[in-house]
Protein backbone atom coordinates (compact mmCIF):
# COMPACT_ATOMS: atom_id res chain seq x y z
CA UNK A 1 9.95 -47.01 -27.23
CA UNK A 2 7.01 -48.40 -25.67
CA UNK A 3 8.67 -49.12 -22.44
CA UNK A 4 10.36 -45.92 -21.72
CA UNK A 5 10.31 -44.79 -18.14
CA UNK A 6 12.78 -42.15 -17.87
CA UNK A 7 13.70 -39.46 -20.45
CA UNK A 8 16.05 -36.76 -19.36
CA UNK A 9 16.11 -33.69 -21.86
CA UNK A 10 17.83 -30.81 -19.60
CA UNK A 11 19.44 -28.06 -21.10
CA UNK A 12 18.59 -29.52 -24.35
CA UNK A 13 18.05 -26.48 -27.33
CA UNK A 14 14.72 -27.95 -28.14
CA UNK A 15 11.41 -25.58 -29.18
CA UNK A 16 9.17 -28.14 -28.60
CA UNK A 17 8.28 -32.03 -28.06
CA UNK A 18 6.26 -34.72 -31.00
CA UNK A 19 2.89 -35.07 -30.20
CA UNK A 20 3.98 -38.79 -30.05
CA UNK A 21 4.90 -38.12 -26.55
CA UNK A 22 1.64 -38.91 -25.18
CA UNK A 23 1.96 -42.74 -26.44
CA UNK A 24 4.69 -43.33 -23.74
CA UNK A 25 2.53 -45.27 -21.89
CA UNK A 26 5.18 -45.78 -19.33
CA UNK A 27 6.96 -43.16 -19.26
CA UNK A 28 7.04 -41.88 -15.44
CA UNK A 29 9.77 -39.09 -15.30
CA UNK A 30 10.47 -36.64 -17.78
CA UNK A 31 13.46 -33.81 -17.33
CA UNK A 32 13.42 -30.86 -18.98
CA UNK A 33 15.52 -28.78 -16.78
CA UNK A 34 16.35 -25.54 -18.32
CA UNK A 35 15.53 -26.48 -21.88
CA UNK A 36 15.45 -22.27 -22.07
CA UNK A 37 13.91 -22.27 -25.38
CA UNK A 38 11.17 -24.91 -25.25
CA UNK A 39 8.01 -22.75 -25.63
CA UNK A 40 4.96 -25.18 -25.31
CA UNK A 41 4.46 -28.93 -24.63
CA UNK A 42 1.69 -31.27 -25.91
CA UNK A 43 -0.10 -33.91 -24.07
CA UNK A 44 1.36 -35.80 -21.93
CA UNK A 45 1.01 -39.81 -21.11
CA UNK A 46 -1.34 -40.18 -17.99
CA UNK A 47 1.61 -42.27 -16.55
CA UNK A 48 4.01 -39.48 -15.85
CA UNK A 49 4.82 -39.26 -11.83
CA UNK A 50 7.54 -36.75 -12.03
CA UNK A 51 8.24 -33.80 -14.20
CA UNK A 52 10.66 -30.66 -14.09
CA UNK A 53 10.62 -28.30 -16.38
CA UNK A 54 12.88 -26.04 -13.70
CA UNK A 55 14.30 -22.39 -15.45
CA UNK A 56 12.34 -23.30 -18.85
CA UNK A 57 11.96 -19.33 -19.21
CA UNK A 58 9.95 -19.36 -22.62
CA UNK A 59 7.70 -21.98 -21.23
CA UNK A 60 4.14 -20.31 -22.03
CA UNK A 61 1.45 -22.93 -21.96
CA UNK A 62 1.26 -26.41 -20.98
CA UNK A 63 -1.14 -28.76 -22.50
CA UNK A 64 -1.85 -30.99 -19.83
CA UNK A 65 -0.30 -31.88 -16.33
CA UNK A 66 -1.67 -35.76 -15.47
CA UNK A 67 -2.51 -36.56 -12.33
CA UNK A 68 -1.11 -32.83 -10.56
CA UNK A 69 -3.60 -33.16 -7.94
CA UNK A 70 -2.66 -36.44 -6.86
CA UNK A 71 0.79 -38.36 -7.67
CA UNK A 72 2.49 -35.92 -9.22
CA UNK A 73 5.88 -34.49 -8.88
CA UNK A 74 6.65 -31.30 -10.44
CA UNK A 75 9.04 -28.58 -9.91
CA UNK A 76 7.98 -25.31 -12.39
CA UNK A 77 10.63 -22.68 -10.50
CA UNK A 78 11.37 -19.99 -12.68
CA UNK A 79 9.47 -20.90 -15.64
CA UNK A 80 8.79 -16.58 -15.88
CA UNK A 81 6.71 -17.10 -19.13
CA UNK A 82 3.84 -19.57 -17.89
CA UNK A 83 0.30 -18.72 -18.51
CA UNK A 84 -1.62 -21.53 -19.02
CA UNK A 85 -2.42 -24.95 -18.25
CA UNK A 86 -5.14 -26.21 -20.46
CA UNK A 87 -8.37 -26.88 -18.23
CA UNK A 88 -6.27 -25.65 -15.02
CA UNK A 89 -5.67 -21.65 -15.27
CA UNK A 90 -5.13 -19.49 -17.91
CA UNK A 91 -3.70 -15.95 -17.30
CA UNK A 92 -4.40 -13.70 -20.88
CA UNK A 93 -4.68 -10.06 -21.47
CA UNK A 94 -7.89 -8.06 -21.00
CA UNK A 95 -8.90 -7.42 -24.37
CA UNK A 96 -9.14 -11.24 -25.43
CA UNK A 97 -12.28 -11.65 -22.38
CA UNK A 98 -16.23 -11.19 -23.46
CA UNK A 99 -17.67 -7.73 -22.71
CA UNK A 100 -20.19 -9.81 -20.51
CA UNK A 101 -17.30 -10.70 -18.42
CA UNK A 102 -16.01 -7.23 -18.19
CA UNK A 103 -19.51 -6.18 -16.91
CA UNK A 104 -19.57 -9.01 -14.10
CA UNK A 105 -16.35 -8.38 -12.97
CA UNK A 106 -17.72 -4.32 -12.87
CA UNK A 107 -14.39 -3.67 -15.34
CA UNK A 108 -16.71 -0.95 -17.44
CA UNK A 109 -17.13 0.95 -14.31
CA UNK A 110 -13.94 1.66 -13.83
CA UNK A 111 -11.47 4.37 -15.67
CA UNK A 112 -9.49 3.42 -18.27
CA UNK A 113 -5.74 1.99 -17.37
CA UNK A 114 -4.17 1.97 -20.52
CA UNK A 115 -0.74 2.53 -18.99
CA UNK A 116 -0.46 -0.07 -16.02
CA UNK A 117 2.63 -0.52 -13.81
CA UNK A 118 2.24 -3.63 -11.15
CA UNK A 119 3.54 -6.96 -10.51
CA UNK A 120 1.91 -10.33 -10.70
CA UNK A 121 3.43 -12.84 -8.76
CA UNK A 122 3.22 -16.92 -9.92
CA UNK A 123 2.48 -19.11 -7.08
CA UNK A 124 3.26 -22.00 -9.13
CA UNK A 125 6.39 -20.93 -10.66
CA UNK A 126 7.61 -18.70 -7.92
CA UNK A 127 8.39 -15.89 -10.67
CA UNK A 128 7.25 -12.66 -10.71
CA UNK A 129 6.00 -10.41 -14.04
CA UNK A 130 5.74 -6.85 -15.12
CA UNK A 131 2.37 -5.83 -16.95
CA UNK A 132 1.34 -3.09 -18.86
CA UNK A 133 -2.06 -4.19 -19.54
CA UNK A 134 -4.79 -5.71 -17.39
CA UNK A 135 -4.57 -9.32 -17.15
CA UNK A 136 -7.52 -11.89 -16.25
CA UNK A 137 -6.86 -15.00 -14.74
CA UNK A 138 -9.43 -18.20 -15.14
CA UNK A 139 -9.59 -21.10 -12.62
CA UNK A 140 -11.58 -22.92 -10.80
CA UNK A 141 -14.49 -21.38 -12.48
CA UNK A 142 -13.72 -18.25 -11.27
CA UNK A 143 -12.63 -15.14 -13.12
CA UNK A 144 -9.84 -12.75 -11.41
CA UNK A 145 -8.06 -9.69 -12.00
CA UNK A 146 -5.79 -7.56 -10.10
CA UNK A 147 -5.40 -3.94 -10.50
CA UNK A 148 -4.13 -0.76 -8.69
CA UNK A 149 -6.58 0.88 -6.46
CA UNK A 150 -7.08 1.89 -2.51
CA UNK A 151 -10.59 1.45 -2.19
CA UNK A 152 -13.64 -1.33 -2.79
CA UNK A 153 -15.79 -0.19 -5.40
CA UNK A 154 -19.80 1.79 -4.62
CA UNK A 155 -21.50 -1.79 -5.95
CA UNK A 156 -20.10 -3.89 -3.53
CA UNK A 157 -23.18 -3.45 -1.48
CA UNK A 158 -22.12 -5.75 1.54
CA UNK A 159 -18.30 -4.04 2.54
CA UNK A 160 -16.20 -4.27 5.97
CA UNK A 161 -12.90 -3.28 7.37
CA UNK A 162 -12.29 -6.32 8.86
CA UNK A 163 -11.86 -9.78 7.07
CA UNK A 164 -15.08 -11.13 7.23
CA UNK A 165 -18.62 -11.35 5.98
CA UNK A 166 -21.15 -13.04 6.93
CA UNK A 167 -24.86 -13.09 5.57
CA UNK A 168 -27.74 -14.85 4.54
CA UNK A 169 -28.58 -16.15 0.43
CA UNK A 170 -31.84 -13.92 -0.19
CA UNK A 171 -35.19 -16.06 -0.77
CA UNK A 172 -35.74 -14.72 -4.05
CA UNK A 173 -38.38 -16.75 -6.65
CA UNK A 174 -37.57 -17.90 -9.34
CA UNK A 175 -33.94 -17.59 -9.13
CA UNK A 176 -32.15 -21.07 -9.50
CA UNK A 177 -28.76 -20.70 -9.03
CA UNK A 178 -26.94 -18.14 -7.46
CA UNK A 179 -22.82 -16.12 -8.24
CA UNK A 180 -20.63 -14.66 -5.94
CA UNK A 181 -18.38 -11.27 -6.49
CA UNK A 182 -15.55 -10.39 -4.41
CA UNK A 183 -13.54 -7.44 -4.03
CA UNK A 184 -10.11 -7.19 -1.47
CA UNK A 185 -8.69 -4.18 -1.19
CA UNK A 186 -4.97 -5.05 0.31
CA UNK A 187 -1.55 -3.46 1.18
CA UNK A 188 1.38 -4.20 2.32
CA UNK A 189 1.84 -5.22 5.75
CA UNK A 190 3.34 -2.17 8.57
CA UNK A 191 5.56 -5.36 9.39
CA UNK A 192 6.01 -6.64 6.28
CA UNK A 193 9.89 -6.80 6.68
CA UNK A 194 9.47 -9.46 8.89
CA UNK A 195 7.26 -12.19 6.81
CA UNK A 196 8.86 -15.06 6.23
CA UNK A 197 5.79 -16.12 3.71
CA UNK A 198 3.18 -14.87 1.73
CA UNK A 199 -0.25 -15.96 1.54
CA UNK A 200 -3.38 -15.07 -0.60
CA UNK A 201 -6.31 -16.50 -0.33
CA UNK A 202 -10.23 -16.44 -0.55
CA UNK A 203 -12.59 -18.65 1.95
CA UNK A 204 -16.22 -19.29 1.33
CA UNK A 205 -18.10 -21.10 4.68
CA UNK A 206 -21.24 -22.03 4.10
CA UNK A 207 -22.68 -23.03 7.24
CA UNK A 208 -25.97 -24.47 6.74
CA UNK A 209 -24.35 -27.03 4.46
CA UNK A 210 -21.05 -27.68 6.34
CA UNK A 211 -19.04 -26.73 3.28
CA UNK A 212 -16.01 -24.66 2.65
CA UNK A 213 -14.03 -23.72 -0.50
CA UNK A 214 -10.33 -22.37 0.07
CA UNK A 215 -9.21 -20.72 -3.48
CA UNK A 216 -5.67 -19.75 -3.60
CA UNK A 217 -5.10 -17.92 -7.27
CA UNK A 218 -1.86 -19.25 -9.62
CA UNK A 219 -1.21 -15.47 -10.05
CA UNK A 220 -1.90 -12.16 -7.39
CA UNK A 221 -0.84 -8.43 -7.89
CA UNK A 222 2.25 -7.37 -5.96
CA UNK A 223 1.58 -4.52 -3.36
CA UNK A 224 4.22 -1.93 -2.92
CA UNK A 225 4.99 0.37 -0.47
CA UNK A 226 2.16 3.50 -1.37
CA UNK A 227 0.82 1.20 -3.75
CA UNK A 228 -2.08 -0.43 -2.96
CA UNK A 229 -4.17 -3.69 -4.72
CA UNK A 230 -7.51 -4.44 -5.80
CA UNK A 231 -8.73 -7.72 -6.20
CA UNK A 232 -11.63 -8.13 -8.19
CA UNK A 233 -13.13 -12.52 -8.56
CA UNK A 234 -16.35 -13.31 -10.22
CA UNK A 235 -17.35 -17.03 -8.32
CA UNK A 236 -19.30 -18.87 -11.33
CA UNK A 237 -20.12 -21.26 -8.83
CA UNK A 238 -24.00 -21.66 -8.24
CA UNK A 239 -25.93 -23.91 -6.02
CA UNK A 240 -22.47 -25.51 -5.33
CA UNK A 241 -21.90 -22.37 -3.05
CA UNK A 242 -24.96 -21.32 -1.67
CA UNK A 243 -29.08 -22.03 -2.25
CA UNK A 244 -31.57 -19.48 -0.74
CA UNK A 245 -31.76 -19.72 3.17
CA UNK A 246 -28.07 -20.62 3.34
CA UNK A 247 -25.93 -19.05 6.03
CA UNK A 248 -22.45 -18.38 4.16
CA UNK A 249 -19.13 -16.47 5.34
CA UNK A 250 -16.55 -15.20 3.13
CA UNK A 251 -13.06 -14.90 4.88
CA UNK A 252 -9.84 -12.71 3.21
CA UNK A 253 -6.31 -14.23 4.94
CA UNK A 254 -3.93 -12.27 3.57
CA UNK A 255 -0.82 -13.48 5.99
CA UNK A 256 1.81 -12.44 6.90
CA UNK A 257 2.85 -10.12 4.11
CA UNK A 258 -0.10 -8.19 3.22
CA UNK A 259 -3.32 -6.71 4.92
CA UNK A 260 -6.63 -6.24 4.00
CA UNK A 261 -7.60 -2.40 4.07
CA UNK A 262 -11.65 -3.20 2.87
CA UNK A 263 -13.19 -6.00 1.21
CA UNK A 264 -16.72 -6.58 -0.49
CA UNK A 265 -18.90 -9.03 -1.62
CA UNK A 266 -21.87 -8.87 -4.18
CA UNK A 267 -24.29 -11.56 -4.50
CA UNK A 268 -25.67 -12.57 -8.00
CA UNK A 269 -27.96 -14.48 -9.84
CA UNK A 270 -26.61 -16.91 -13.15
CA UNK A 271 -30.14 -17.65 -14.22
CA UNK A 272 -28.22 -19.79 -17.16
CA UNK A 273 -26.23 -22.01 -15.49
CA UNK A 274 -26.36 -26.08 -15.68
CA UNK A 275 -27.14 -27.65 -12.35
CA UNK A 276 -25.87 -31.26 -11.15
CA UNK A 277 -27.66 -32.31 -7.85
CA UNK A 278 -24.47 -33.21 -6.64
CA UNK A 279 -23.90 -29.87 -6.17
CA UNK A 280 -19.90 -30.25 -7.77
CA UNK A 281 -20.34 -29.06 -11.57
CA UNK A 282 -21.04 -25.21 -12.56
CA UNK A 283 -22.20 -23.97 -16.01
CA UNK A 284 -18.67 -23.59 -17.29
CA UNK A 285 -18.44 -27.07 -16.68
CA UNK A 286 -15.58 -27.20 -13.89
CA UNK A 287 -16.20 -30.24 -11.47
CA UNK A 288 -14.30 -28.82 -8.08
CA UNK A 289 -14.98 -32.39 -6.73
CA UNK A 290 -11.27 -33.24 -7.50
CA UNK A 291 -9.89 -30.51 -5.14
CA UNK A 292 -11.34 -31.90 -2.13
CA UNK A 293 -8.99 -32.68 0.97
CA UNK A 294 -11.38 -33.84 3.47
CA UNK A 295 -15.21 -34.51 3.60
CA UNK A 296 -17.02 -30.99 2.82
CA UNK A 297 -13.99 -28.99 2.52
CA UNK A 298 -11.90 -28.08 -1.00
CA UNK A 299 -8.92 -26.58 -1.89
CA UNK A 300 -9.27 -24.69 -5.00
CA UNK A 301 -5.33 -24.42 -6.04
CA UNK A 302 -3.53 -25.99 -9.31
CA UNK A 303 -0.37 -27.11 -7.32
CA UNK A 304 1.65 -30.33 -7.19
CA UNK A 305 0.01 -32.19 -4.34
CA UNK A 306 2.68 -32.46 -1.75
CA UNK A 307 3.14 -28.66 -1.94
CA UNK A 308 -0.57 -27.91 -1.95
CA UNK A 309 -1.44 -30.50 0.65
CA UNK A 310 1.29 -28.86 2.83
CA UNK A 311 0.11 -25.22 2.28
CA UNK A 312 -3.83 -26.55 3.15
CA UNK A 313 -2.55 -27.93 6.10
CA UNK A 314 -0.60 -24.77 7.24
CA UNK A 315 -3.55 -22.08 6.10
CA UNK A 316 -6.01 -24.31 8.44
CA UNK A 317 -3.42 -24.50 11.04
CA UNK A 318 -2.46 -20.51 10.73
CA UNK A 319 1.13 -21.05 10.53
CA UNK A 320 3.84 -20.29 8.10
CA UNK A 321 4.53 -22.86 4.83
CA UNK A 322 8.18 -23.51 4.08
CA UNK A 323 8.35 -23.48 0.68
CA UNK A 324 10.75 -25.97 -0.23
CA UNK A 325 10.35 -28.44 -3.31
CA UNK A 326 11.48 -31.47 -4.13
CA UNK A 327 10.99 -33.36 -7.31
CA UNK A 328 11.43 -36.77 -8.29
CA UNK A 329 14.53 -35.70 -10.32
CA UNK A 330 16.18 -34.70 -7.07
CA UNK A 331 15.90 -31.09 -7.90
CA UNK A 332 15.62 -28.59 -4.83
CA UNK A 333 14.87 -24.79 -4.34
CA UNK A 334 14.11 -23.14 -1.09
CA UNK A 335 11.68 -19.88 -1.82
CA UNK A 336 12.26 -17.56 0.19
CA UNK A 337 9.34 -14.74 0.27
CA UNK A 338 11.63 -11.41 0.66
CA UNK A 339 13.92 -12.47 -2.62
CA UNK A 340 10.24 -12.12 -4.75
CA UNK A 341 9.89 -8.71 -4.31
């Protein structure tokens, strides 16, 4: 079926699709529409424009999503169960991570939470998950994990009450490329009955260079009432961020459903990471030069275009995102921010 464009699968009893998928090589929209027990997909042909895969609740890990940052059309809404997108995010339990990324992200400082009871909330999927066990999430080149907590921890040396630091990269020798560590501590908002959207997200400024990186996680911890969040990201970013000399700012906006209590940064040296003089490659081998939306600034976030170009455009503007979807199958869902929680 060489010249397939359209295959509609919805609420089809299937596990899985053949690897002989990918070989569609025109195969533009594919419907899977509450195919509730279809656990995985493979790869998929680079000419898909439209997907949905819509209330696929055993959905746990896609293989690949072509061209999500550009063309395509996707609508993920309720798919509770998904964790990964191979070389997009990947959301796994804490004891599968390195003990050298336990130690940057300070993990063996803290106590031990063998009993956890929090929320993580999917901005991709618009679902929200119990977990009983720390999770880390991996994007972006950047390591996160939320946990309870109701204050930034001692070795965040650089901490403020407000949402914003600014500082200068050290001139230390012999240091080549440099990391960043941040830590939000967040709550829910006194007026949080009256957000109409939710927004997480980290901003990195630097000045000197006229860049700025936006990163707005797939997952973030739910804060209750008396029940406050930490937010712990390890930036494997190097001289893509910062160089010594370089004036940089790092922003929380946290709008209009949370605040930030405290937040804290950490500066670091990765003496081991690969450099590109571009400045658009770190040494896990992430080029962020494909979530750029306009000359120096990027918008770290695995989202469908449309939606993510629409929630760049209202973060820079400071006003609230609608978040309504529409895929190519004609599928719509208005998200409303007070039914998540």
């Amino acid at each position: 079926m060489p010249l397939l464009q359209g295959l509609r699968l919805s609420r089809n009893p299937i596990c899985n699709l053949p690897e002989s998928i990918k070989n569609l090589s025109a195969l533009m929209e594919l419907d899977l529409q509450r195919c509730t027990k279809l656990q995985a997909l493979p790869e998929l042909p680079m000419s898909l424009l439209g997907m949905t895969i819509y209330g696929c609740k055993s959905l746990e890990r896609v293989t690949n999503l072509p061209n999500l940052l550009n063309s395509l059309m996707l609508s993920t809404y309720g798919c509770v169960k998904l964790v990964e997108v191979e070389g997009m995010f990947r959301l796994e339990s804490i004891d599968k991570i390195d003990s050298e990324t336990m130690d940057n992200l300070g993990l063996s400082q803290l106590e031990s939470m063998d009993c956890l009871d929090m929320k993580l909330l999917s901005n991709l999927t618009f679902t929200k998950r119990k977990v009983r066990e720390l999770q880390v999430l991996y994007e972006c080149g950047i390591y996160s994990i939320f946990l309870p907590g109701n204050a930034v921890p001692s070795w965040f040396n650089n901490k403020s009450t407000g949402s914003l630091i600014s500082f200068h990269v050290p001139w230390l020798p012999n240091l080549k490329t440099w990391g960043l560590k941040i830590c939000i501590c967040y709550a829910v908002a006194l007026d949080f009955k009256k957000a109409t959207w939710m927004n997480g997200c980290i901003i990195v400024s630097n000045k000197t260079k006229g860049k700025k990186w936006t990163y707005r996680p797939a997952f973030i911890g739910i804060a209750e009432e008396g029940k406050d969040i930490l937010w712990l990201s390890d930036w494997k970013s190097g001289n893509q961020l910062m160089e010594r000399g370089d004036e940089v700012t790092v922003s929380v906006n946290m709008e209009e459903y949370y605040q930030v209590k405290e937040f804290g940064i950490r500066i670091g040296c990765n003496e081991q990471e690969n450099e590109r003089e571009d400045g658009t490659q770190h040494g896990n081998g992430i080029d962020l030069s494909v979530y750029q939306m306009r000359e120096g600034q990027y918008f770290l976030c695995n989202h469908e275009d449309f939606v993510r170009s629409s929630c760049y455009s209202r973060i820079a503007a400071g006003s609230r995102l609608d978040l309504v979807e529409t895929c190519l199958c004609g599928f719509q869902c208005e998200k409303h921010a007070k039914q998540w929680y």
